[in-house]
PDB file of N, CA and C in Angstrom:
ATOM      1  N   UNK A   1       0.849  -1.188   0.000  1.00  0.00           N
ATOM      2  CA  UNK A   1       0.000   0.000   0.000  1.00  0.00           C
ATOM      3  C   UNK A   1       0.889   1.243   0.000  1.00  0.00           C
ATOM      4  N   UNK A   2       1.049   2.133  -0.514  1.00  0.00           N
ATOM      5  CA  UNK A   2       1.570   3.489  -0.951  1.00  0.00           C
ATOM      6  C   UNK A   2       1.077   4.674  -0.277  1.00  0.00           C
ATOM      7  N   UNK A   3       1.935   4.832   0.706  1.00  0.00           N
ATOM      8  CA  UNK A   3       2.010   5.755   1.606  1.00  0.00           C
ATOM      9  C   UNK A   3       1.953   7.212   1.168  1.00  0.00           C
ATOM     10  N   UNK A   4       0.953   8.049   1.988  1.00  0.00           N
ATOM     11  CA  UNK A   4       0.790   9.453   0.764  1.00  0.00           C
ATOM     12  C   UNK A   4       1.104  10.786   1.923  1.00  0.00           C
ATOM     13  N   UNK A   5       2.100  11.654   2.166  1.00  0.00           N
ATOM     14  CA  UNK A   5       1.794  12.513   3.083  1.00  0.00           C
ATOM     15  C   UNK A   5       1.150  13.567   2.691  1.00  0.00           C
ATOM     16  N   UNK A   6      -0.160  13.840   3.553  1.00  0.00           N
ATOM     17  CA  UNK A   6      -0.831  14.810   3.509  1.00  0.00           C
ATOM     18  C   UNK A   6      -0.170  15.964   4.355  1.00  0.00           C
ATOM     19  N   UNK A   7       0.363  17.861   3.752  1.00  0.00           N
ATOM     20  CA  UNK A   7       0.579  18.815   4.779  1.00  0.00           C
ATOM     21  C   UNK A   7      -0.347  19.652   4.868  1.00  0.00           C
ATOM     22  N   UNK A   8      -1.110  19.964   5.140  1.00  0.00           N
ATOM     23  CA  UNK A   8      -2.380  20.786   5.433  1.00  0.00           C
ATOM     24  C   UNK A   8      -2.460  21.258   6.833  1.00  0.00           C
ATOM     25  N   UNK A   9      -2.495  23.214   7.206  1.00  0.00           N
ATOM     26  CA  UNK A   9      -2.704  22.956   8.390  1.00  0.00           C
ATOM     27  C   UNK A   9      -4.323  23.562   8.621  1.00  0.00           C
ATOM     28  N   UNK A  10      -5.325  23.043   7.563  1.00  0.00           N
ATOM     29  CA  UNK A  10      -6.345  23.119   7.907  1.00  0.00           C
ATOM     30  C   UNK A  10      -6.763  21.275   8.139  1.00  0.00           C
ATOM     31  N   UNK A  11      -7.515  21.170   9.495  1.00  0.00           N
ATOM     32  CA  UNK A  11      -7.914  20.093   9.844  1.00  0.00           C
ATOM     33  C   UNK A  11      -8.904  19.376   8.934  1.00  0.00           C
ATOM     34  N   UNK A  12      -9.880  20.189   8.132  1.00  0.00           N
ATOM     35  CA  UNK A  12     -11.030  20.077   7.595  1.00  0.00           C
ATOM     36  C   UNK A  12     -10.779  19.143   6.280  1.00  0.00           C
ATOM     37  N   UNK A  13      -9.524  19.960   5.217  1.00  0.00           N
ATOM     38  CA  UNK A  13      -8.993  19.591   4.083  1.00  0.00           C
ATOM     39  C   UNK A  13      -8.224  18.440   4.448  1.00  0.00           C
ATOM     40  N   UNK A  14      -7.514  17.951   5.538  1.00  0.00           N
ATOM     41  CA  UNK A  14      -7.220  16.936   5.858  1.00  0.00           C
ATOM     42  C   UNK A  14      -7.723  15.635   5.602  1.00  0.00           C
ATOM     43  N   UNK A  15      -8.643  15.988   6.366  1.00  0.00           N
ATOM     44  CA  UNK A  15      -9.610  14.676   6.508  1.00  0.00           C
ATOM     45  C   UNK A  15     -10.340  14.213   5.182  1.00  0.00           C
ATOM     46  N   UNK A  16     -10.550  15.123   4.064  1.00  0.00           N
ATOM     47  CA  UNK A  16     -10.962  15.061   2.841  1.00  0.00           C
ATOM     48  C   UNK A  16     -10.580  14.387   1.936  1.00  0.00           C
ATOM     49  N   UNK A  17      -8.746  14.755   2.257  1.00  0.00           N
ATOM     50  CA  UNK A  17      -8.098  13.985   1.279  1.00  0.00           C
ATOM     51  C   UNK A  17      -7.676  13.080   1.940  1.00  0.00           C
ATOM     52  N   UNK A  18      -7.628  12.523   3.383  1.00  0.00           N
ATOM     53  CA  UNK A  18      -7.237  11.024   4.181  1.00  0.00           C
ATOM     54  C   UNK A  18      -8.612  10.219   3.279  1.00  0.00           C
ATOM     55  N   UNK A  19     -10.199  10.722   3.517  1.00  0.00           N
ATOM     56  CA  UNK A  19     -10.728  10.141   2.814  1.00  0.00           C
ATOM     57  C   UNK A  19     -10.868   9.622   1.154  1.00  0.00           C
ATOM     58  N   UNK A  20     -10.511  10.670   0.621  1.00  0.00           N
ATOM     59  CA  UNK A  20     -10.387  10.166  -0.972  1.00  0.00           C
ATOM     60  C   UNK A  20      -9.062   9.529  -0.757  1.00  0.00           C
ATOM     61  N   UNK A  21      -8.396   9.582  -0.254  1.00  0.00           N
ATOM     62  CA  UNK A  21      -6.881   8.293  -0.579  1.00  0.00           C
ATOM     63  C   UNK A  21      -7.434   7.016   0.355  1.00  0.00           C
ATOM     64  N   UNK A  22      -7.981   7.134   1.253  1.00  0.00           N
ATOM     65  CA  UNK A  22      -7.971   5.935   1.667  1.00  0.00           C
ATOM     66  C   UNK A  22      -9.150   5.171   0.981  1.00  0.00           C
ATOM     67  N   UNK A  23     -10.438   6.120   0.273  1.00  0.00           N
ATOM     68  CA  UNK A  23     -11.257   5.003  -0.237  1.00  0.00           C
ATOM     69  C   UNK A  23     -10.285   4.403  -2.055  1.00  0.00           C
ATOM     70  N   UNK A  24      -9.561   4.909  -2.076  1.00  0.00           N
ATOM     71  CA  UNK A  24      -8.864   4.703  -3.538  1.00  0.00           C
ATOM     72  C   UNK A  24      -7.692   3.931  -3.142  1.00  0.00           C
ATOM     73  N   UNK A  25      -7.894   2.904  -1.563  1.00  0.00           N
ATOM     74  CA  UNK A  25      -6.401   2.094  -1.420  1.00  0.00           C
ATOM     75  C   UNK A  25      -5.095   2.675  -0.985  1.00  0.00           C
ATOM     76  N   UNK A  26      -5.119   4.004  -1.111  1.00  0.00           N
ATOM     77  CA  UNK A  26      -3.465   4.118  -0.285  1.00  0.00           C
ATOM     78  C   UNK A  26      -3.691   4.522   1.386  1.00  0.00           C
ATOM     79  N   UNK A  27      -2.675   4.697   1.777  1.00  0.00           N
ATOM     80  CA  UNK A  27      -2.385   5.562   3.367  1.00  0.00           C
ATOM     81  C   UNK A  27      -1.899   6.537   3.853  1.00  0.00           C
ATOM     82  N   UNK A  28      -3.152   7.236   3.960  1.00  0.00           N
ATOM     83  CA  UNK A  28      -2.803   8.324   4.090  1.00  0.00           C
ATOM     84  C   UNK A  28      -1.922   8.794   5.261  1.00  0.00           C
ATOM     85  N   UNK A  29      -1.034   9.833   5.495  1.00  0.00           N
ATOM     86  CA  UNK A  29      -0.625   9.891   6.550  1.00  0.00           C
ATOM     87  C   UNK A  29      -0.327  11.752   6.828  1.00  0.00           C
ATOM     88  N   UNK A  30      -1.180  12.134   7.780  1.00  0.00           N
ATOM     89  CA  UNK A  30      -1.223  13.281   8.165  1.00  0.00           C
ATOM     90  C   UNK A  30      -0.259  14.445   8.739  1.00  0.00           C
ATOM     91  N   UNK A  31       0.092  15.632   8.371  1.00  0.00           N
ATOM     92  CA  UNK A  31       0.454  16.119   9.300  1.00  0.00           C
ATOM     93  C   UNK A  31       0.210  17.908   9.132  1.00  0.00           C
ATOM     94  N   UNK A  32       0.163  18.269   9.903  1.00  0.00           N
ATOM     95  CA  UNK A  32      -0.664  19.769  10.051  1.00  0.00           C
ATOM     96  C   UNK A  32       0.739  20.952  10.603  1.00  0.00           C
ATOM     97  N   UNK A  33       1.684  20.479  10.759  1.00  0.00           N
ATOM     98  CA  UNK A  33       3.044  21.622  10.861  1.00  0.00           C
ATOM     99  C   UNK A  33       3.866  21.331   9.964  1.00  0.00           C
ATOM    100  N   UNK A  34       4.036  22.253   9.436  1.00  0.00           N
ATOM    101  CA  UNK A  34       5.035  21.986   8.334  1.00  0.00           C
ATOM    102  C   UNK A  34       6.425  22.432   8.421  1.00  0.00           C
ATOM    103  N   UNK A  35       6.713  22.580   9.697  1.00  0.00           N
ATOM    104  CA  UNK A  35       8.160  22.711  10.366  1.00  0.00           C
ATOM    105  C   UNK A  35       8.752  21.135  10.767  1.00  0.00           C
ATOM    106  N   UNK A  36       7.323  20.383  10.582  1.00  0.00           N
ATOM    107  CA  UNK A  36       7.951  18.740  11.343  1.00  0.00           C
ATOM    108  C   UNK A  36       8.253  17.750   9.468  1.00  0.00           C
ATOM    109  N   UNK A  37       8.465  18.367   8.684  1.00  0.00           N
ATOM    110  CA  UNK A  37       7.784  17.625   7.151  1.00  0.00           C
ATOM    111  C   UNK A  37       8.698  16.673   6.892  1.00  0.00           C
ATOM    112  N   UNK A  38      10.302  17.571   7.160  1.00  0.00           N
ATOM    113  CA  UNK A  38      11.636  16.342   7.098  1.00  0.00           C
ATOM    114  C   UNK A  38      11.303  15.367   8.357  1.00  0.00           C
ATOM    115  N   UNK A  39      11.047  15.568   9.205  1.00  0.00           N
ATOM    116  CA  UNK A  39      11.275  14.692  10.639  1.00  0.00           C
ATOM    117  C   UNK A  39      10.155  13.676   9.835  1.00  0.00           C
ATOM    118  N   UNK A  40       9.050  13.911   9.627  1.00  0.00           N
ATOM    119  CA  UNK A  40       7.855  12.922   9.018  1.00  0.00           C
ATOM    120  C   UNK A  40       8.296  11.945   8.034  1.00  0.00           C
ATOM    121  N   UNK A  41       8.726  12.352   7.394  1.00  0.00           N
ATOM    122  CA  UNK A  41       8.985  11.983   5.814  1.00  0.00           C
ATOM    123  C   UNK A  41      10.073  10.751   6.260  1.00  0.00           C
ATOM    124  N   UNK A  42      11.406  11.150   7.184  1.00  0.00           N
ATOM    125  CA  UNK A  42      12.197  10.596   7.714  1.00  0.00           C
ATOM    126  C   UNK A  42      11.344   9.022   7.943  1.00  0.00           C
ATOM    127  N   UNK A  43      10.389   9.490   9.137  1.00  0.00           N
ATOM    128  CA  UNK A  43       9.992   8.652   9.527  1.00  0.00           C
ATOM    129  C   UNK A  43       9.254   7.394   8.856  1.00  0.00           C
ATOM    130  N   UNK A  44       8.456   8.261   7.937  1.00  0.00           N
ATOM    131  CA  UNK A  44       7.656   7.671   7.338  1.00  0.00           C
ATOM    132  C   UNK A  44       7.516   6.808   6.183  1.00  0.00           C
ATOM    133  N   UNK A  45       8.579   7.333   5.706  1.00  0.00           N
ATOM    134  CA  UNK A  45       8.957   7.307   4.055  1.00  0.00           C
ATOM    135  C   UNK A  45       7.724   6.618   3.400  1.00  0.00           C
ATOM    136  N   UNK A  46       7.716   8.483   2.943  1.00  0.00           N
ATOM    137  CA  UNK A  46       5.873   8.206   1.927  1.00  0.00           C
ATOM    138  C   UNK A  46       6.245   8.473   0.341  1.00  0.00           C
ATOM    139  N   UNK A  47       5.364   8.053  -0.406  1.00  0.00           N
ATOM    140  CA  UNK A  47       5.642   7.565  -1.983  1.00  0.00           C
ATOM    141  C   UNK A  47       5.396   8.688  -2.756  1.00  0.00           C
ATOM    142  N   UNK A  48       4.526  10.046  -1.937  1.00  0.00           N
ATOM    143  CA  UNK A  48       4.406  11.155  -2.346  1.00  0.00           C
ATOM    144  C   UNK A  48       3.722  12.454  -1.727  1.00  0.00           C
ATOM    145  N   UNK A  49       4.025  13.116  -1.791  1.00  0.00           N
ATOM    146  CA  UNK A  49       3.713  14.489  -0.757  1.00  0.00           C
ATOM    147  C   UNK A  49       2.753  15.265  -1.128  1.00  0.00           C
ATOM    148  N   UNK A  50       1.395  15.062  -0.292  1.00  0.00           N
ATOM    149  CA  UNK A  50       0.617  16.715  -0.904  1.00  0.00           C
ATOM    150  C   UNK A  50       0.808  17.874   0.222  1.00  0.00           C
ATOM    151  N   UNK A  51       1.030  18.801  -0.721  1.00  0.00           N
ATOM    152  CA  UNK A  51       1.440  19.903   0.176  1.00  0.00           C
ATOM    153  C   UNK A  51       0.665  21.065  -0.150  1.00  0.00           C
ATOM    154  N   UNK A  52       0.049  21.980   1.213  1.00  0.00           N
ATOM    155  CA  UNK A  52      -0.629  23.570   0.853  1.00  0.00           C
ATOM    156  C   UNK A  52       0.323  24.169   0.836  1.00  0.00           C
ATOM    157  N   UNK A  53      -0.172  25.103   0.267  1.00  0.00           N
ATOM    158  CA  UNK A  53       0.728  26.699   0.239  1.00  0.00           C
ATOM    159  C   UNK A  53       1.330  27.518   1.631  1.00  0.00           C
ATOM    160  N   UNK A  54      -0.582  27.672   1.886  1.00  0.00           N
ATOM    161  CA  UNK A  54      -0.794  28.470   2.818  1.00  0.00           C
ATOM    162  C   UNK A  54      -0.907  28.468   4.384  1.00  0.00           C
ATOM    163  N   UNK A  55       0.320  28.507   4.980  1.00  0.00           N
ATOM    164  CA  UNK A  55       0.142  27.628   6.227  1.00  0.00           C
ATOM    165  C   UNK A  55       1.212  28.791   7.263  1.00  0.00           C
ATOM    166  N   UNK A  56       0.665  28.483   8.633  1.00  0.00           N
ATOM    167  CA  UNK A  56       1.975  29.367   9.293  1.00  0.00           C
ATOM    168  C   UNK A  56       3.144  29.061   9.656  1.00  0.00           C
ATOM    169  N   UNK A  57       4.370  29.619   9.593  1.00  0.00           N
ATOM    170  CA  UNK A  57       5.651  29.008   9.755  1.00  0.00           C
ATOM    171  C   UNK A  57       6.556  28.969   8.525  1.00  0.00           C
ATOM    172  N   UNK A  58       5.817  28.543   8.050  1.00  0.00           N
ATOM    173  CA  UNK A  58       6.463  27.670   6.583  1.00  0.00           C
ATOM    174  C   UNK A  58       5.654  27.117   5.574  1.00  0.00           C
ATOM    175  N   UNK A  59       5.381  28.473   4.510  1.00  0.00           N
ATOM    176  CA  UNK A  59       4.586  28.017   3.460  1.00  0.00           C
ATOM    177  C   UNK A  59       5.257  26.626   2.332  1.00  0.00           C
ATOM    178  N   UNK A  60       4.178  26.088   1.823  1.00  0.00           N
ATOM    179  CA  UNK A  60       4.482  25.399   0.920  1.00  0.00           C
ATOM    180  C   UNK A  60       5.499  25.538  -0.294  1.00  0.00           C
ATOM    181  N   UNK A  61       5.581  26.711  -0.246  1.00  0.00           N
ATOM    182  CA  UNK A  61       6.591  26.702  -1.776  1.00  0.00           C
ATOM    183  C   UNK A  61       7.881  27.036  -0.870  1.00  0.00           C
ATOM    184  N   UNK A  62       8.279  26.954  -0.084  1.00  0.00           N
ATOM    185  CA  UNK A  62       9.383  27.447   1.054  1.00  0.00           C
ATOM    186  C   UNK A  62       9.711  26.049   1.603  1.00  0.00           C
ATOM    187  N   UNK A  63       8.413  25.162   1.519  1.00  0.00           N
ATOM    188  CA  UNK A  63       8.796  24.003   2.085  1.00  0.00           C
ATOM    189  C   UNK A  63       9.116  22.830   0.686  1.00  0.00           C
ATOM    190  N   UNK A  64       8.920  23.059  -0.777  1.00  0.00           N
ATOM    191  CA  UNK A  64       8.683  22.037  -1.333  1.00  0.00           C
ATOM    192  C   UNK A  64      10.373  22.218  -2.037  1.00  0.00           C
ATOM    193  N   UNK A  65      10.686  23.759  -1.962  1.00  0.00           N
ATOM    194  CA  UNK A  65      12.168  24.249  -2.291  1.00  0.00           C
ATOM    195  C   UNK A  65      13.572  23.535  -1.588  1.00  0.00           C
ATOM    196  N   UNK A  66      12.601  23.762  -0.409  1.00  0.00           N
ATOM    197  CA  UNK A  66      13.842  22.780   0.723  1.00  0.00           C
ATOM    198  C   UNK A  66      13.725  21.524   0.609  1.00  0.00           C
ATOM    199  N   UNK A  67      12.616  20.794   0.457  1.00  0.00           N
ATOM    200  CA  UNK A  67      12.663  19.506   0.049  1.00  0.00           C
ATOM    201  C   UNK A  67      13.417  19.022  -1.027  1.00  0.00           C
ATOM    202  N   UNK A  68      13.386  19.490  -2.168  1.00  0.00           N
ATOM    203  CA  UNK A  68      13.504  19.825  -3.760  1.00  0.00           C
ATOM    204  C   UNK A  68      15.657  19.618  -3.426  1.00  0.00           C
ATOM    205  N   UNK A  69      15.645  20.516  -2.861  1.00  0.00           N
ATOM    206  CA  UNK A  69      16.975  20.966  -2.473  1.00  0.00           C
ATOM    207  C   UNK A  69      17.842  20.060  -2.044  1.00  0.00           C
ATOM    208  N   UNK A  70      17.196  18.891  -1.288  1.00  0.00           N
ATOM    209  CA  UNK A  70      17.982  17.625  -0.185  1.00  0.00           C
ATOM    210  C   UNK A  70      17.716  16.615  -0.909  1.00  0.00           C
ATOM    211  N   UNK A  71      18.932  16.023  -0.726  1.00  0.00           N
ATOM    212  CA  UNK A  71      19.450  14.770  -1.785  1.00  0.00           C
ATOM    213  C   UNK A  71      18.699  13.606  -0.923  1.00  0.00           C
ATOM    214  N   UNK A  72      18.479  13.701   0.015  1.00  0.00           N
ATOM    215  CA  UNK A  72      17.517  12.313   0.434  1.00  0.00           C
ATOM    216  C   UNK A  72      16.200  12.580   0.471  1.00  0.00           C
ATOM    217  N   UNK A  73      15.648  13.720   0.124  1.00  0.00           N
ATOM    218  CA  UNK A  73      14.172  13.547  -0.256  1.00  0.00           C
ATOM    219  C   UNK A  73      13.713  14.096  -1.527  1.00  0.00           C
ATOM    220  N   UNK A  74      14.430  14.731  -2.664  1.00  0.00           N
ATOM    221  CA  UNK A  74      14.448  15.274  -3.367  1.00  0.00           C
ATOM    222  C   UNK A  74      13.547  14.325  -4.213  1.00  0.00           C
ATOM    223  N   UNK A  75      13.779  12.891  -4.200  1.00  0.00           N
ATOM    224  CA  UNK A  75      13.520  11.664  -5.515  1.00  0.00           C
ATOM    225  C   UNK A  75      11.322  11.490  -5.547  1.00  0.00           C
ATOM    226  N   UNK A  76      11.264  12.394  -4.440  1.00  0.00           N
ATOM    227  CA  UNK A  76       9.938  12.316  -3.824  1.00  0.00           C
ATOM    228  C   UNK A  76       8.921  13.438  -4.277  1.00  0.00           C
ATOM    229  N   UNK A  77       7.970  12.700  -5.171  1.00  0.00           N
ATOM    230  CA  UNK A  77       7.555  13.602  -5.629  1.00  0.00           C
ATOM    231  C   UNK A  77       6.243  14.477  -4.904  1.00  0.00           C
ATOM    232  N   UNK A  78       6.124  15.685  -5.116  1.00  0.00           N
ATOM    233  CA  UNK A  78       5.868  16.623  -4.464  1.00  0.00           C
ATOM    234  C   UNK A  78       4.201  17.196  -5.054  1.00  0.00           C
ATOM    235  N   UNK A  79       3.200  17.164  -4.631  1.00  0.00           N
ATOM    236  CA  UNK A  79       2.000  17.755  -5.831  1.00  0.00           C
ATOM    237  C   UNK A  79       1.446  18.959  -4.712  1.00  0.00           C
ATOM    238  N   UNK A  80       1.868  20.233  -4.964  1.00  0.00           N
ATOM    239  CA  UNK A  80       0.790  21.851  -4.286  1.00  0.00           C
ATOM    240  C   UNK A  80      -0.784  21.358  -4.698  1.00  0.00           C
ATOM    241  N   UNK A  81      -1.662  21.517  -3.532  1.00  0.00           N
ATOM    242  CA  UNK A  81      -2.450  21.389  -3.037  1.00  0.00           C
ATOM    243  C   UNK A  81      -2.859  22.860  -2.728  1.00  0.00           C
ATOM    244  N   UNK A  82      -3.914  23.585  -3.346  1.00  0.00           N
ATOM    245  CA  UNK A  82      -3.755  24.925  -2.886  1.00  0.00           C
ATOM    246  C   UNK A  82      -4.681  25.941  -3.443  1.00  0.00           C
ATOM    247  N   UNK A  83      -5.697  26.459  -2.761  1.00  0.00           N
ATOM    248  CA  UNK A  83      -6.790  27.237  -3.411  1.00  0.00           C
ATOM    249  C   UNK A  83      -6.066  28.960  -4.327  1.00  0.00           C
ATOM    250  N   UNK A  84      -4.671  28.963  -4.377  1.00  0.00           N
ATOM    251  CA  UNK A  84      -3.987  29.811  -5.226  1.00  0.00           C
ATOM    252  C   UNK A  84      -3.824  29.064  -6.462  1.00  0.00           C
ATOM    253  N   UNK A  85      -4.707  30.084  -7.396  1.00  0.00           N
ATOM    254  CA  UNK A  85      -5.019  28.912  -8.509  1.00  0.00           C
ATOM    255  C   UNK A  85      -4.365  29.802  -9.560  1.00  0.00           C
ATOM    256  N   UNK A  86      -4.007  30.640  -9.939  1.00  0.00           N
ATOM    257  CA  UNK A  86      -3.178  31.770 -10.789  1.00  0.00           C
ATOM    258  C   UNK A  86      -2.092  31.331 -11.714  1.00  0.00           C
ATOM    259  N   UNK A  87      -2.326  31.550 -12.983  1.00  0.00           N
ATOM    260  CA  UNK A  87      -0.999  30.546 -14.135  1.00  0.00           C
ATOM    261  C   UNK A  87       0.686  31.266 -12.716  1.00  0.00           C
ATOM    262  N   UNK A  88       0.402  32.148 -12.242  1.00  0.00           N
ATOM    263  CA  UNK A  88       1.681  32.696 -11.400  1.00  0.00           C
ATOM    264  C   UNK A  88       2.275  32.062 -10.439  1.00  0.00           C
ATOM    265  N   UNK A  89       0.768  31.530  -9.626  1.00  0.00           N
ATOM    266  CA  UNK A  89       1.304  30.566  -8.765  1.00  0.00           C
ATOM    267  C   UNK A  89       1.473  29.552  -9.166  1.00  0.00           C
ATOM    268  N   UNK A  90       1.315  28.889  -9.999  1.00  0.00           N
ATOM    269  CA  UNK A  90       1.506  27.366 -10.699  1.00  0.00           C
ATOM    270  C   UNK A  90       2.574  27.713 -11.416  1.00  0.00           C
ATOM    271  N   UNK A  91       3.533  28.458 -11.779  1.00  0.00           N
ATOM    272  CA  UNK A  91       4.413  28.863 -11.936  1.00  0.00           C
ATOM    273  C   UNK A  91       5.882  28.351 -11.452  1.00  0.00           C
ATOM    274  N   UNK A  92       5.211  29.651 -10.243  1.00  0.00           N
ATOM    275  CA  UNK A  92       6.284  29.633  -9.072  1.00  0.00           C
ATOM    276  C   UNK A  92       6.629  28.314  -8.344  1.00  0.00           C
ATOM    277  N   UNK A  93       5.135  27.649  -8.406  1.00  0.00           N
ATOM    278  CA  UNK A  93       5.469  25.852  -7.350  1.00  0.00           C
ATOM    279  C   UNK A  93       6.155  25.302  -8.841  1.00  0.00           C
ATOM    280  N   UNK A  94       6.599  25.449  -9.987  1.00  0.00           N
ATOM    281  CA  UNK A  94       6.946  24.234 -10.902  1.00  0.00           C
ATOM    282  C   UNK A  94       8.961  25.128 -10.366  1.00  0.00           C
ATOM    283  N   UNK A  95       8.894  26.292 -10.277  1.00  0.00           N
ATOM    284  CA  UNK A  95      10.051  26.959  -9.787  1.00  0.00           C
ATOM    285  C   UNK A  95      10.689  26.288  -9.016  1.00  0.00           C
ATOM    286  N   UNK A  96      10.231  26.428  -7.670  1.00  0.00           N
ATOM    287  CA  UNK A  96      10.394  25.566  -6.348  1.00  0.00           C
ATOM    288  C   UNK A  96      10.589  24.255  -6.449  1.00  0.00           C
ATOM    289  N   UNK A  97      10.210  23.383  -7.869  1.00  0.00           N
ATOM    290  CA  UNK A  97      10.444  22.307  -7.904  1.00  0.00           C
ATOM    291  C   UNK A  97       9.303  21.049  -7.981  1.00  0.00           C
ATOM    292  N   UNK A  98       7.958  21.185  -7.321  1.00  0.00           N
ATOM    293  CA  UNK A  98       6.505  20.817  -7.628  1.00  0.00           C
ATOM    294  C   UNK A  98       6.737  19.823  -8.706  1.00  0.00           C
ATOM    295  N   UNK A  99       6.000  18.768  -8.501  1.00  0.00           N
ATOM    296  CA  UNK A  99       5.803  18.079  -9.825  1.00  0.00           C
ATOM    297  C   UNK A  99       4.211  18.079 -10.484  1.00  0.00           C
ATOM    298  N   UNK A 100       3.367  18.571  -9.395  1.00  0.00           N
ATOM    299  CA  UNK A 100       2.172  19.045  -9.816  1.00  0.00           C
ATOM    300  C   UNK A 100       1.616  19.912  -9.424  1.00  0.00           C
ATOM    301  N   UNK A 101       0.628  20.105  -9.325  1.00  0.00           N
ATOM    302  CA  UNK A 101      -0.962  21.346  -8.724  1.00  0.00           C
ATOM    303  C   UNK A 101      -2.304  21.175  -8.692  1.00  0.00           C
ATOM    304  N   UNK A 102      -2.796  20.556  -7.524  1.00  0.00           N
ATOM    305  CA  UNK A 102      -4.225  20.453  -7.343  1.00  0.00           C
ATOM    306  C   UNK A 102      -4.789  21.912  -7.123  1.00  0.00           C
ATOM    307  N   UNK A 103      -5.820  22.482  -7.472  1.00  0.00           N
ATOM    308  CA  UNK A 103      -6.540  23.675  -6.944  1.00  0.00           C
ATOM    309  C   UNK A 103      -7.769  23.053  -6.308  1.00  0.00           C
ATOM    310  N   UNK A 104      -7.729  23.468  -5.020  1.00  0.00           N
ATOM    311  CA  UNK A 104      -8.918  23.497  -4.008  1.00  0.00           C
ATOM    312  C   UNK A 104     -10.138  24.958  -4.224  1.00  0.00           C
ATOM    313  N   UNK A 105     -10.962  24.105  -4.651  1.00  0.00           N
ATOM    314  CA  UNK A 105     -11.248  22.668  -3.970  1.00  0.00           C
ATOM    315  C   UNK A 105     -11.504  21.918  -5.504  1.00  0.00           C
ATOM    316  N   UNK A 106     -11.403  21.170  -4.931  1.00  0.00           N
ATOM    317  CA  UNK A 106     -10.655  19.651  -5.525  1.00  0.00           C
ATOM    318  C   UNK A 106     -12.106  18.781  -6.131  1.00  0.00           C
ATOM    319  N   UNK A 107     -12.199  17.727  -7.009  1.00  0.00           N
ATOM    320  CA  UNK A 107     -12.910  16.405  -6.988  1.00  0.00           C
ATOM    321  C   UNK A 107     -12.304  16.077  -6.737  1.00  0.00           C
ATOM    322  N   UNK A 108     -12.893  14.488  -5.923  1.00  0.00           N
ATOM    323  CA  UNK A 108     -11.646  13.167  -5.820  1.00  0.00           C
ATOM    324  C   UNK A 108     -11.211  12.635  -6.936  1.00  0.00           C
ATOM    325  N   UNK A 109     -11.504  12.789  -8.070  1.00  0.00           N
ATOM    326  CA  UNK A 109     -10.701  12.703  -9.307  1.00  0.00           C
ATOM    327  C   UNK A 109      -9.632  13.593  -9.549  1.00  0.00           C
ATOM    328  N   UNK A 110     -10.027  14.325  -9.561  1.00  0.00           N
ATOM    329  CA  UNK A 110      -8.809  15.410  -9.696  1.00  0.00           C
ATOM    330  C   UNK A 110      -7.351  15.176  -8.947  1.00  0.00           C
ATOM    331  N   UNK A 111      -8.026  14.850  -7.675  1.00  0.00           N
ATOM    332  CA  UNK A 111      -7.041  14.583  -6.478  1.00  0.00           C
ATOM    333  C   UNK A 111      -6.226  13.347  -6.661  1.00  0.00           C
ATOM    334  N   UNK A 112      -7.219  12.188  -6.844  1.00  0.00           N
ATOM    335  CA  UNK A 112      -6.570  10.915  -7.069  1.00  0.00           C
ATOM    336  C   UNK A 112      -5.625  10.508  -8.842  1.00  0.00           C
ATOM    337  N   UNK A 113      -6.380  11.556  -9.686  1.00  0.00           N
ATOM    338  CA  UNK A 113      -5.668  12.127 -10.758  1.00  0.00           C
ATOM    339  C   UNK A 113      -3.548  12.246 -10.383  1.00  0.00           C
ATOM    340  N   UNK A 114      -3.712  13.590  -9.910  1.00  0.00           N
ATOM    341  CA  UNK A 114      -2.985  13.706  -9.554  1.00  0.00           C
ATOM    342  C   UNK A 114      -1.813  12.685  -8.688  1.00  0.00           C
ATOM    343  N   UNK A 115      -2.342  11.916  -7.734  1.00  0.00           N
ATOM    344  CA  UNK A 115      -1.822  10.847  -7.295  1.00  0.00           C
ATOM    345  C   UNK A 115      -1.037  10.095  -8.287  1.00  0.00           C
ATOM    346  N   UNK A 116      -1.745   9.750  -9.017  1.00  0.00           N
ATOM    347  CA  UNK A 116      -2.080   8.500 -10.044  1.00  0.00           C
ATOM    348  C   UNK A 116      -0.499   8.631 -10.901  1.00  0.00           C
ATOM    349  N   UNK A 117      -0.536   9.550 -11.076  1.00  0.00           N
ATOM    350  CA  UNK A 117       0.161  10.207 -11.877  1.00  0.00           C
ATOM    351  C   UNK A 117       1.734   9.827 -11.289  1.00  0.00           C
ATOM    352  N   UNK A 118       2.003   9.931 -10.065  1.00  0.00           N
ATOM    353  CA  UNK A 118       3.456   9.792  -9.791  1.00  0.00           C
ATOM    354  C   UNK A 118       3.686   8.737  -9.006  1.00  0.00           C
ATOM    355  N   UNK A 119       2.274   7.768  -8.543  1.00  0.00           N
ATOM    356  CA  UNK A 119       2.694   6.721  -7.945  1.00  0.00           C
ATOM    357  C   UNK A 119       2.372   5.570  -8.018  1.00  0.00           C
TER     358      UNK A 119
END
């Protein structure tokens, strides 16, 4: 089963996409700070990362750069998750390194689309 990390630090969108991945077979695995994403990932080693933008601490394109950046998580592909839907911002996350872009809100097609796609 193919481990998926969800970063969202809205609780709501969480649970949305734990549900569309888990009724489509993978595992989802949560986390809502995105200061903990290396420590997770470490832990976890998941098959692919959805990540928001918009979060406190450490936005998504700040976090997918640093990921992008490190030779032990770099191979991991990365999909923005993110109600910034602008050809600018889809841009900037392919900049940072992104291998995709969901815009919220989402179908579970769309979402599992996206999945599909890198794992």
């Amino acid at each position: 089963m193919k481990k998926i990390l969800i970063v969202d630090d809205s609780l709501a969108e969480v649970k949305l996409m734990q549900a569309v991945l888990q009724q489509a077979g993978y595992w989802p695995v949560a986390l809502q700070d995105a200061r903990q994403i290396e420590s997770t990932i470490a832990a976890e080693r998941p098959s692919l990362i959805l990540l928001d933008v918009v979060m406190p601490d450490r936005n998504g394109f700040q976090a997918c750069r640093e990921l992008k950046g490190n030779a032990e998580f770099k191979s991991i592909p990365v999909v923005i998750v993110s109600s910034k839907n602008t050809d600018s911002d889809k841009f900037w996350a392919q900049q940072q390194g992104a291998d995709g872009y969901v815009i919220k809100p989402f179908t579970p097609a769309e979402l599992l689309g996206a999945v599909q796609r890198f794992v």
